[in-house]
C-alpha atoms as a PDB file:
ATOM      1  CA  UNK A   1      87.811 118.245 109.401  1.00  0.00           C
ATOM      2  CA  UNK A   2      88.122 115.251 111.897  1.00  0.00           C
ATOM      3  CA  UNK A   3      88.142 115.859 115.522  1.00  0.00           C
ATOM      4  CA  UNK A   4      91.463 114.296 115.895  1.00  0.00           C
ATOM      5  CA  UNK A   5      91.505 115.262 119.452  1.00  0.00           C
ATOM      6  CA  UNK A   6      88.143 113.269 120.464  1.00  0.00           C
ATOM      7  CA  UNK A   7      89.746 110.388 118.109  1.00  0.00           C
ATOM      8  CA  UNK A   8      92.679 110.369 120.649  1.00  0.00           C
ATOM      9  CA  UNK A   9      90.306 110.559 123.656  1.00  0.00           C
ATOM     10  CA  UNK A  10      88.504 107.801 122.137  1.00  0.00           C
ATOM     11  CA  UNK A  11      91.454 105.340 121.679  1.00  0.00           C
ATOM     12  CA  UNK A  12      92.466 106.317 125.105  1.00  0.00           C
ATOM     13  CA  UNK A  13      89.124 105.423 126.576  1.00  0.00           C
ATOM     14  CA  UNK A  14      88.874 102.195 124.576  1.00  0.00           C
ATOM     15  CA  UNK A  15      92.472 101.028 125.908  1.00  0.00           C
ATOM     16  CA  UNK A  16      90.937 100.828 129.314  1.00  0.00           C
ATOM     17  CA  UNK A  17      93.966 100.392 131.667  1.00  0.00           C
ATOM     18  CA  UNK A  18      96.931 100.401 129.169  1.00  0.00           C
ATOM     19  CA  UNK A  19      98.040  97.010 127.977  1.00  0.00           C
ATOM     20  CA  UNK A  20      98.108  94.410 125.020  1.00  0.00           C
ATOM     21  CA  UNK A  21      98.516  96.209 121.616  1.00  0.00           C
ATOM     22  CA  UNK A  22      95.977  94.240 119.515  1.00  0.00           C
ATOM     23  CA  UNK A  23      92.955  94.857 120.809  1.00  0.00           C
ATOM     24  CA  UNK A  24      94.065  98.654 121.299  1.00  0.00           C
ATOM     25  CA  UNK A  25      95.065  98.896 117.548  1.00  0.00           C
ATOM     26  CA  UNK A  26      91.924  96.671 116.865  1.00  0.00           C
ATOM     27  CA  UNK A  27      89.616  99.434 118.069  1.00  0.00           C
ATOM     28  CA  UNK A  28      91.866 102.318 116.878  1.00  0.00           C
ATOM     29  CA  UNK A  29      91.271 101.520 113.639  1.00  0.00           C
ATOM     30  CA  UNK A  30      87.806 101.476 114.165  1.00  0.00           C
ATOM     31  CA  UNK A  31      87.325 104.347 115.566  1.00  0.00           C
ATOM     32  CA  UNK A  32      89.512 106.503 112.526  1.00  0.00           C
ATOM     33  CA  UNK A  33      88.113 104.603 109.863  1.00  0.00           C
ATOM     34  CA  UNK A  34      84.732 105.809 111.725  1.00  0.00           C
ATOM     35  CA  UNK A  35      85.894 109.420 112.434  1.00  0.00           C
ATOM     36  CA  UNK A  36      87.659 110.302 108.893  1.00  0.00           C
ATOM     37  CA  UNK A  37      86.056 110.576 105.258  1.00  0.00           C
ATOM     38  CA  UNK A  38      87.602 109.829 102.280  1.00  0.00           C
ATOM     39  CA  UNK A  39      89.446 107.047 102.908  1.00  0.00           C
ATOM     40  CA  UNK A  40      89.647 103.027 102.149  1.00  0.00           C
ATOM     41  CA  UNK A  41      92.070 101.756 104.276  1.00  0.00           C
ATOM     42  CA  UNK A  42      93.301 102.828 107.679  1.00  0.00           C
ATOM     43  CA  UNK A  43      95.485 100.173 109.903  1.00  0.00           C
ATOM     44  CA  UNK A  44      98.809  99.434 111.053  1.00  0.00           C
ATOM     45  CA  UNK A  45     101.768  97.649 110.387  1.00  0.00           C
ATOM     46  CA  UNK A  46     103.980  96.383 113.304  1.00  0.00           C
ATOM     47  CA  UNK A  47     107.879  95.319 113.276  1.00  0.00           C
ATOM     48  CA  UNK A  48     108.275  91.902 112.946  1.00  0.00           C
ATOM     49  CA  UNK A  49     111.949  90.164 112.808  1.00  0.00           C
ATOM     50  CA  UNK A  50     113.354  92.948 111.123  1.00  0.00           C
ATOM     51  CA  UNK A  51     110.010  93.974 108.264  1.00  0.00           C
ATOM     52  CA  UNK A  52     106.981  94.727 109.250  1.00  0.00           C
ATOM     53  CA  UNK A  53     103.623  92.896 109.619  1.00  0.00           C
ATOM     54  CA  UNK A  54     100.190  93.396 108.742  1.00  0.00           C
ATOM     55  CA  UNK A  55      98.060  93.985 112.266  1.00  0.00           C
ATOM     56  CA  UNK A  56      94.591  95.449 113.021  1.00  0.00           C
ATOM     57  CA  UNK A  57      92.992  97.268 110.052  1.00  0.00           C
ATOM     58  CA  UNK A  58      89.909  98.256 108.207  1.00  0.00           C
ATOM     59  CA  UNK A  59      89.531  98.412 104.452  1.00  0.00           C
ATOM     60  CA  UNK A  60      89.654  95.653 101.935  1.00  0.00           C
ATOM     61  CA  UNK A  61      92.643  92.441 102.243  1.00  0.00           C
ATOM     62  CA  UNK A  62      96.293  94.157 102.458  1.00  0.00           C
ATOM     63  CA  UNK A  63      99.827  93.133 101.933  1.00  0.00           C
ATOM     64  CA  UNK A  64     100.929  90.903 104.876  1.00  0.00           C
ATOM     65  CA  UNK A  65     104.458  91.643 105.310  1.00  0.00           C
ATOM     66  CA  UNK A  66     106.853  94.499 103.805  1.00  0.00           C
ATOM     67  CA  UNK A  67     110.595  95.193 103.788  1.00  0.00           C
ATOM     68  CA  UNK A  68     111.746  98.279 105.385  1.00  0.00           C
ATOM     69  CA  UNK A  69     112.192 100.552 102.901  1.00  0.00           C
ATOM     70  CA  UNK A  70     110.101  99.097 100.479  1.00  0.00           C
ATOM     71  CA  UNK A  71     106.725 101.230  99.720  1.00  0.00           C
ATOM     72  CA  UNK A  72     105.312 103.883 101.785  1.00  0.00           C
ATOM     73  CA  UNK A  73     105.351 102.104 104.608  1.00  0.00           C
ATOM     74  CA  UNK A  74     108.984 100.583 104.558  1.00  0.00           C
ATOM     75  CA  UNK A  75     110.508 104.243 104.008  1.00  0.00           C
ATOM     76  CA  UNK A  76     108.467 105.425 106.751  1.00  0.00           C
ATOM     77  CA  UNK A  77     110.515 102.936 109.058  1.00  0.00           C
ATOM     78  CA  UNK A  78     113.630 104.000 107.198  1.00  0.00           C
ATOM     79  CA  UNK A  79     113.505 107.536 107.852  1.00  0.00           C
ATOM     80  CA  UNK A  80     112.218 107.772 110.832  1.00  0.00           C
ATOM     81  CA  UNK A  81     109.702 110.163 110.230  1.00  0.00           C
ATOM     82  CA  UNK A  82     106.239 110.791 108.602  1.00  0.00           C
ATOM     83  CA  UNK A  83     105.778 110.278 105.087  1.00  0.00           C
ATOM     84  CA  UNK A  84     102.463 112.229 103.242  1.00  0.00           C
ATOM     85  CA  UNK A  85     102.425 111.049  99.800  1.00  0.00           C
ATOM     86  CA  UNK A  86     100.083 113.215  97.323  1.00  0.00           C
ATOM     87  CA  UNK A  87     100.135 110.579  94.479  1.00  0.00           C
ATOM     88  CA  UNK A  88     101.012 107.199  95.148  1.00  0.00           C
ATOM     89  CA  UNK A  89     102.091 106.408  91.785  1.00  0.00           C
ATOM     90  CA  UNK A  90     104.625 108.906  91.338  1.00  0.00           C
ATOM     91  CA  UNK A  91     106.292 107.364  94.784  1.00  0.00           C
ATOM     92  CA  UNK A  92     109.427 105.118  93.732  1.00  0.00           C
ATOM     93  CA  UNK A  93     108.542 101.574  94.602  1.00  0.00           C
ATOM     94  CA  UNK A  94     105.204 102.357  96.174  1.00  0.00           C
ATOM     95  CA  UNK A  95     103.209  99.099  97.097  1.00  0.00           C
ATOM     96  CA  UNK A  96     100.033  98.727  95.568  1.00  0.00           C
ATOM     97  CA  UNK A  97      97.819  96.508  97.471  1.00  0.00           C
ATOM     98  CA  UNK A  98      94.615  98.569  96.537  1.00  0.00           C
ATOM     99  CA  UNK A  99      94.752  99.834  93.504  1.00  0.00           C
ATOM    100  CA  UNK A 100      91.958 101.961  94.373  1.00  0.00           C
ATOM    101  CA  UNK A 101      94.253 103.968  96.704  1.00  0.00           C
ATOM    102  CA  UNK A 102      95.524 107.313  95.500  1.00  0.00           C
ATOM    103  CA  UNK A 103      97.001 108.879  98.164  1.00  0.00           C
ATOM    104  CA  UNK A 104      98.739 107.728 101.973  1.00  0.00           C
ATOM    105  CA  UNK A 105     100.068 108.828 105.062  1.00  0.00           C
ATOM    106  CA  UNK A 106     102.017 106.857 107.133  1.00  0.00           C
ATOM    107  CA  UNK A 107     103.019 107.832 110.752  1.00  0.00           C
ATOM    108  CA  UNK A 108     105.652 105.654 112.599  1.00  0.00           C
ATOM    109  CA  UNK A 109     104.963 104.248 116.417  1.00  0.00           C
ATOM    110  CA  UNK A 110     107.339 104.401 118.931  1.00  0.00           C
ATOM    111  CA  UNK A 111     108.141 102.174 121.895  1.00  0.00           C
ATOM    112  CA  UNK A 112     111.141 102.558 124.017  1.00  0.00           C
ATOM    113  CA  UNK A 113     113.386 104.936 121.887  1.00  0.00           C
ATOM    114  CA  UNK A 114     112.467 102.511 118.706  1.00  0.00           C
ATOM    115  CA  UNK A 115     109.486 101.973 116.076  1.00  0.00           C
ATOM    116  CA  UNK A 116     107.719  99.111 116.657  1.00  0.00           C
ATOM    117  CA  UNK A 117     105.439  99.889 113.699  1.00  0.00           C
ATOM    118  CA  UNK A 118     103.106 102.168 111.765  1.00  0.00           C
ATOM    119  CA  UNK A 119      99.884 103.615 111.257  1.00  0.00           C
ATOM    120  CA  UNK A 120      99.194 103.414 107.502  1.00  0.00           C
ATOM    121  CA  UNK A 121      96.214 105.685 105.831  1.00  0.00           C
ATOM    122  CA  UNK A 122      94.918 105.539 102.496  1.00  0.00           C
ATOM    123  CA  UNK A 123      92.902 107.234 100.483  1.00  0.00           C
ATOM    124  CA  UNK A 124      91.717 106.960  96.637  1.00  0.00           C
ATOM    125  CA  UNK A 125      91.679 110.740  96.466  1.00  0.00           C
ATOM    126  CA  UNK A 126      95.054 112.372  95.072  1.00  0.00           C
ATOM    127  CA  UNK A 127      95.995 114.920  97.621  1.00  0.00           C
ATOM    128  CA  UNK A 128      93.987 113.647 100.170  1.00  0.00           C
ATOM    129  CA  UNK A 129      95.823 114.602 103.278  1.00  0.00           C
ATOM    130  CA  UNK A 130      97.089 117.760 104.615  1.00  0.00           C
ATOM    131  CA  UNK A 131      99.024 119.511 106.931  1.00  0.00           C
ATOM    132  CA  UNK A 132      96.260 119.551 109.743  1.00  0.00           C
ATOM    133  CA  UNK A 133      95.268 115.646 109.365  1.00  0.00           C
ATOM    134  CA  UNK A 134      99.408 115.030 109.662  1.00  0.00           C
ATOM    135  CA  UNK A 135      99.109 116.726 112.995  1.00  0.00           C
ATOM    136  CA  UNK A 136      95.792 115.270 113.551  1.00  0.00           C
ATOM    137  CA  UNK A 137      97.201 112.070 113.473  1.00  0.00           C
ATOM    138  CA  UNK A 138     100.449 112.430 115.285  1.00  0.00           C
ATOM    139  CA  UNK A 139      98.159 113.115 118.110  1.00  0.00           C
ATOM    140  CA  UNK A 140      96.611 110.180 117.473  1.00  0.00           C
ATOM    141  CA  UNK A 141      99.321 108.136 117.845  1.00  0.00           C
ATOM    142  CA  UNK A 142     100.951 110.025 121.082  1.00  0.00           C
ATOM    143  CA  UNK A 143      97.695 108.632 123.142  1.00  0.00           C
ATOM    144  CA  UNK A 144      98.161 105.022 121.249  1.00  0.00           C
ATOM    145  CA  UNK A 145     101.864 105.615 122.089  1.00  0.00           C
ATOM    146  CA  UNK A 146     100.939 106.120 125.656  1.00  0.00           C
ATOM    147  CA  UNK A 147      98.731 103.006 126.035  1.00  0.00           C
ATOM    148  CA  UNK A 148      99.750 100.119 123.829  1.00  0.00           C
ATOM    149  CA  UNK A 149     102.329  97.278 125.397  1.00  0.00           C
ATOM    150  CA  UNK A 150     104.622  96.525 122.806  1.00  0.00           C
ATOM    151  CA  UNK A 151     107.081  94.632 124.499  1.00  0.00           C
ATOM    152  CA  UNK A 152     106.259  91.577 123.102  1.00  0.00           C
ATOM    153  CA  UNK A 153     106.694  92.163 119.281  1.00  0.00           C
ATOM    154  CA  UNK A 154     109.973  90.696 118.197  1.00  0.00           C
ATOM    155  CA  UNK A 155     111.795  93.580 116.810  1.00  0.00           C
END
């Protein structure tokens, strides 16, 4: 299991005095795609004029832009809430930008009361992530929650 705590300790480290997102997101992917196995793709996705846009990542060339509530990703936005998808397939209207990918988790950022984006995980296991690596990750994202400058995304 990753040590999602030292991941978060990590990120926080990196971030130096808190500021500009990108180079915070930069290294945060680096450091999960690092610290977790069994997965091909690990970035984020940040709110752009109303969709959201590709940012930092590691893994192979990704959608640039997606509609909220389009994909994984979009109905993570839409909801308001984490999405852990077993089988991306079965999902209705999932996005396949890797078709190597088999399962995803996505976990919505939060700035100010609002998302400003996501962190987008995928795997080309089925039934890749669990319980654990959902609360893993929302950990994860509290310490880039409590670092990362948003304010100048254009919501």
């Amino acid at each position: 299991m990753p040590d999602y705590e030292l991941m978060a300790k990590q990120i926080e480290a990196l971030a130096g005095t808190c500021g500009d997102f990108v180079p915070l997101l930069s290294n945060a992917s680096a450091v999960l795609n690092e610290g977790m196995e069994r997965i091909n793709w690990v970035g984020f996705y940040l709110m752009d004029g109303g969709s959201l846009l590709l940012g930092p990542f590691q893994g192979r060339a990704a959608c640039v832009r997606i509609e909220v509530g389009k994909g994984v990703c979009g109905a993570a936005v839409r909801e308001g809430r984490v999405l852990r998808v077993e089988d991306v397939h079965r999902f209705p209207g999932h996005i396949a930008c890797d078709s190597a990918s088999r399962s995803e988790i996505v976990l919505p950022i939060r700035s100010g009361g609002k998302i400003v984006g996501v962190l987008d995980i995928d795997s080309p296991e089925t039934g890749r992530f669990n319980e654990e690596d959902q609360e893993g990750l929302q950990t994860v994202v509290r310490a880039i929650e409590g670092c990362a400058d948003f304010s100048r995304l254009r919501l």
